[in-house]
N, C-alpha and C. Protein backbone atom coordinates (compact mmCIF):
# COMPACT_ATOMS: atom_id res chain seq x y z
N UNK A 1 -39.85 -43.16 -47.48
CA UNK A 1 -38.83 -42.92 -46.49
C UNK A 1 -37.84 -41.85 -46.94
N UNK A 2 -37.62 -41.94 -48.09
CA UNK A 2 -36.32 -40.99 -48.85
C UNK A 2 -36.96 -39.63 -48.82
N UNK A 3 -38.59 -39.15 -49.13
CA UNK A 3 -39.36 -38.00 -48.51
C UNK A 3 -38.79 -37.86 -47.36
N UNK A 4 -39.13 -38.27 -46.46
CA UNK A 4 -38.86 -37.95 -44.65
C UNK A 4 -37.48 -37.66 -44.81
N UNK A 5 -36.37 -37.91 -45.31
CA UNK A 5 -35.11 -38.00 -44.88
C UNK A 5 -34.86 -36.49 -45.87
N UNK A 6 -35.13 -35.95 -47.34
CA UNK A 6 -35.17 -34.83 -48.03
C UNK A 6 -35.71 -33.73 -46.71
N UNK A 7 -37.18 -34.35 -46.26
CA UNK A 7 -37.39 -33.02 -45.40
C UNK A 7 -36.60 -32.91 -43.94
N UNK A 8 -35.87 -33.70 -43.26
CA UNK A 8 -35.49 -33.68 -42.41
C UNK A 8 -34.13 -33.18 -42.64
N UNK A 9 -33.63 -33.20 -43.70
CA UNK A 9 -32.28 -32.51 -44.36
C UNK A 9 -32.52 -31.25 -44.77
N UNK A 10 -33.54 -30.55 -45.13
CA UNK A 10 -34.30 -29.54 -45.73
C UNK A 10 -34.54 -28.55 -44.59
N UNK A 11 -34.79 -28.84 -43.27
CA UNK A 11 -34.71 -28.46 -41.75
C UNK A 11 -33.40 -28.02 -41.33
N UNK A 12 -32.32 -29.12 -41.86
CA UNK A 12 -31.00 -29.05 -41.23
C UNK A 12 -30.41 -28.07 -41.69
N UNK A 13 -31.08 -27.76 -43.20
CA UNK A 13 -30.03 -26.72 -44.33
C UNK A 13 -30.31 -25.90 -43.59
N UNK A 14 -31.47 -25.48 -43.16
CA UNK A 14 -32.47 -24.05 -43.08
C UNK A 14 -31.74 -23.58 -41.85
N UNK A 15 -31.60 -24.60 -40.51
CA UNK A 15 -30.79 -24.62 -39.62
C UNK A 15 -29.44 -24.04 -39.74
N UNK A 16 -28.80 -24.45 -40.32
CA UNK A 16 -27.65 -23.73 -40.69
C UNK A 16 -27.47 -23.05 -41.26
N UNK A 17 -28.33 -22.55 -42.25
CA UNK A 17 -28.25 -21.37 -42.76
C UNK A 17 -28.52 -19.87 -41.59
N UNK A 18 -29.81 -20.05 -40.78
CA UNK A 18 -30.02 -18.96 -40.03
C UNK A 18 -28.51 -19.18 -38.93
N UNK A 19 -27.75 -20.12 -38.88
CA UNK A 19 -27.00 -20.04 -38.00
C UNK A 19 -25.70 -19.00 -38.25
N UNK A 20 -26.01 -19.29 -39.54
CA UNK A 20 -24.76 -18.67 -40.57
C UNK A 20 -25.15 -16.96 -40.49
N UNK A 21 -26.28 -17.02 -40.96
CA UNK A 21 -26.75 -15.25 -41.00
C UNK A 21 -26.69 -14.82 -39.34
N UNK A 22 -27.00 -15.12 -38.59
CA UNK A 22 -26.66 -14.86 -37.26
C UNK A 22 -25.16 -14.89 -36.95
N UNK A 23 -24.57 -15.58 -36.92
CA UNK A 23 -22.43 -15.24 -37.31
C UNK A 23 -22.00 -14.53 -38.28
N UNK A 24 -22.58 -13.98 -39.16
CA UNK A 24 -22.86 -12.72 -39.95
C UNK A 24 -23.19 -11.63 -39.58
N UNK A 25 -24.66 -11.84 -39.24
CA UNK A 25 -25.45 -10.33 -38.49
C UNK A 25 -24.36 -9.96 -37.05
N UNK A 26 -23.85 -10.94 -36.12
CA UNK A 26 -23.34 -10.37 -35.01
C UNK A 26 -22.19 -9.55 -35.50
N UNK A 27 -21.09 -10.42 -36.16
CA UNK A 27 -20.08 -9.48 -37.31
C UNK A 27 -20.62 -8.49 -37.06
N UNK A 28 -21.22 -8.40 -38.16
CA UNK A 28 -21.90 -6.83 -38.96
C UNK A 28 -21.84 -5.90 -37.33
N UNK A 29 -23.01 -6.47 -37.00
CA UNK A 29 -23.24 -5.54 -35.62
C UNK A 29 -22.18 -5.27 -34.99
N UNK A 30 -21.58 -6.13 -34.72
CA UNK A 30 -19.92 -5.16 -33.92
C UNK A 30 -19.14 -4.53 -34.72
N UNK A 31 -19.25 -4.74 -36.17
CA UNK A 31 -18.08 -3.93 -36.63
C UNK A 31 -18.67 -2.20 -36.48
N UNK A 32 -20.07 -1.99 -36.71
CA UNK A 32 -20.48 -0.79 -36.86
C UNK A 32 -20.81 -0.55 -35.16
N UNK A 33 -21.28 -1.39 -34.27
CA UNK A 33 -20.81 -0.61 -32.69
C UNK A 33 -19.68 -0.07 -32.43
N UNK A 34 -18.18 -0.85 -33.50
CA UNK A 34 -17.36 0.00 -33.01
C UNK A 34 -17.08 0.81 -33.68
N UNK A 35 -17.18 0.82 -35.02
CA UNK A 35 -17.26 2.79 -35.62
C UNK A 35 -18.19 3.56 -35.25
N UNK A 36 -19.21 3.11 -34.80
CA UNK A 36 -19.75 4.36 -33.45
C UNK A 36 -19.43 4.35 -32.43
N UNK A 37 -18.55 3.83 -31.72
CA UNK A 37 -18.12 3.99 -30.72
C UNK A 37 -16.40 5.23 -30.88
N UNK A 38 -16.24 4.87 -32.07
CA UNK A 38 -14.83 5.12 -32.19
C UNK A 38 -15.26 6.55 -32.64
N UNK A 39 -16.24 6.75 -33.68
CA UNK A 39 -16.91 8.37 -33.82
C UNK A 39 -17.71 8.93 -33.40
N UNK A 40 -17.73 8.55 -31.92
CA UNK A 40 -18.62 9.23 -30.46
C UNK A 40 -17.24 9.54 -29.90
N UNK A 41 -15.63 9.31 -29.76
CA UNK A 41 -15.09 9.60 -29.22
C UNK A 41 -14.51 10.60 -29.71
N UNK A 42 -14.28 10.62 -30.93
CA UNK A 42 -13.61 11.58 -31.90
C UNK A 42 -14.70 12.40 -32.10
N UNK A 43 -16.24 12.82 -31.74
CA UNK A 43 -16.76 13.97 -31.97
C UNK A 43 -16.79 14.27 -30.41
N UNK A 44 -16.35 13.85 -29.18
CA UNK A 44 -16.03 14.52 -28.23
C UNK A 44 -15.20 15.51 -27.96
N UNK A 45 -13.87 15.28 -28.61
CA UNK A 45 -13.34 16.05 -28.80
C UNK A 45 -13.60 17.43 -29.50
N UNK A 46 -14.23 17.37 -30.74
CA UNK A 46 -14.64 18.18 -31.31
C UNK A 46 -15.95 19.16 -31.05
N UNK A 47 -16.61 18.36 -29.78
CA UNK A 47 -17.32 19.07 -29.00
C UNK A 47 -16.52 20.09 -27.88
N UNK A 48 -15.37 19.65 -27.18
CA UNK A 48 -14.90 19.78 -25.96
C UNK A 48 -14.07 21.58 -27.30
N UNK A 49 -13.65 21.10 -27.57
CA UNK A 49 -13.29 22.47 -28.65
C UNK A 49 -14.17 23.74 -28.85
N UNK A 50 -15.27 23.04 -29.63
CA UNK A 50 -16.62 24.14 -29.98
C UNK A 50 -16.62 24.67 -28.39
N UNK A 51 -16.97 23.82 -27.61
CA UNK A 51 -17.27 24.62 -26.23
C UNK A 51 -16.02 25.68 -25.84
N UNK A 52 -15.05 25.35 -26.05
CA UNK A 52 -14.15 25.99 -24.98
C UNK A 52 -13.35 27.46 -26.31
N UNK A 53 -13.88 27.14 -27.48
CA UNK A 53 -14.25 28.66 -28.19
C UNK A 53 -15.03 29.46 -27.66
N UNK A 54 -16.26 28.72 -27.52
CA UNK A 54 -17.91 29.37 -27.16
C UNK A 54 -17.59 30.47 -25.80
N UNK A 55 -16.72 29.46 -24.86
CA UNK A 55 -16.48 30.14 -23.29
C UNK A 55 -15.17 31.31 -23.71
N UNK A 56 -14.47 30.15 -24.57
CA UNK A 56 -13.73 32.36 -24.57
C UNK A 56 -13.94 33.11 -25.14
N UNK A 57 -15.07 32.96 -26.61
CA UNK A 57 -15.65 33.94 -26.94
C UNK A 57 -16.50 34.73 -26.02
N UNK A 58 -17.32 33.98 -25.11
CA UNK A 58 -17.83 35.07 -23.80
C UNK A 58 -17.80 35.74 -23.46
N UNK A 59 -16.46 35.22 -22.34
CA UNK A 59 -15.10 35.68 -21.64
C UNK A 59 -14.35 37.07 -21.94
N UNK A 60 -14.25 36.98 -23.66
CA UNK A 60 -13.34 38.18 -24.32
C UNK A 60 -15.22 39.28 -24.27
N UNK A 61 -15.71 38.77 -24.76
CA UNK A 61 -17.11 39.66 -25.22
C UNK A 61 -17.81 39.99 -23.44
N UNK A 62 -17.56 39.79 -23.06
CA UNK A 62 -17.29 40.24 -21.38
C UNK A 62 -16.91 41.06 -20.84
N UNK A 63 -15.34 40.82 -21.15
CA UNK A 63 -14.15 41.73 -20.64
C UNK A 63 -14.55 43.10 -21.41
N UNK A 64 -14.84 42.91 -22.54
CA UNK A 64 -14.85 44.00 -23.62
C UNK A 64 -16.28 44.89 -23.04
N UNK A 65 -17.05 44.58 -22.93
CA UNK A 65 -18.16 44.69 -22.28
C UNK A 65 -17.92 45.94 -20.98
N UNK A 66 -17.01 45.10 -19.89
CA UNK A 66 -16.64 45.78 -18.51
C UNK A 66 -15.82 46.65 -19.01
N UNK A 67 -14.84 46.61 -19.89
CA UNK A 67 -14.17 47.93 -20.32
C UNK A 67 -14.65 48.92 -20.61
N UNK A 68 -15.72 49.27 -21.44
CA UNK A 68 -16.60 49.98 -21.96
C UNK A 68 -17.07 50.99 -20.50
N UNK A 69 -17.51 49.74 -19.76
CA UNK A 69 -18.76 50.59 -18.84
C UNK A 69 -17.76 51.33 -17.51
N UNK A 70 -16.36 50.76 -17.78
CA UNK A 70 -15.10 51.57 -17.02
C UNK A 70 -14.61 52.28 -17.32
């Protein structure tokens, strides 16, 4: 009987253990969804920048362009 009751406790550990690594793993997982979330917003910016160099570098290389041919 004291067998049956070791393995039926031996179930319960195991039980709580994956319960434990799962309230762990979710942790984990949100803490790093939100530092990618938080450094998808902060390289937006740093996109919205690069671009709006890119367009007035154009813009000037354009103008400079139409001057020439005026």
């Amino acid at each position: 009987m004291e067998t049956l009751q070791r393995a039926f406790q031996n179930i319960y550990d195991t039980m709580d253990t994956i319960d434990n690594f799962k309230v762990k793993a979710l942790d984990s997982m949100k803490q790093t969804v939100d530092t990618l979330s938080d450094e998808v917003e902060r390289s937006r910016g740093y996109i919205a920048r690069a671009e709006g160099a890119n367009r007035a570098a154009a813009e000037i290389q354009q103008t400079d362009l139409l001057s020439i041919e005026g």
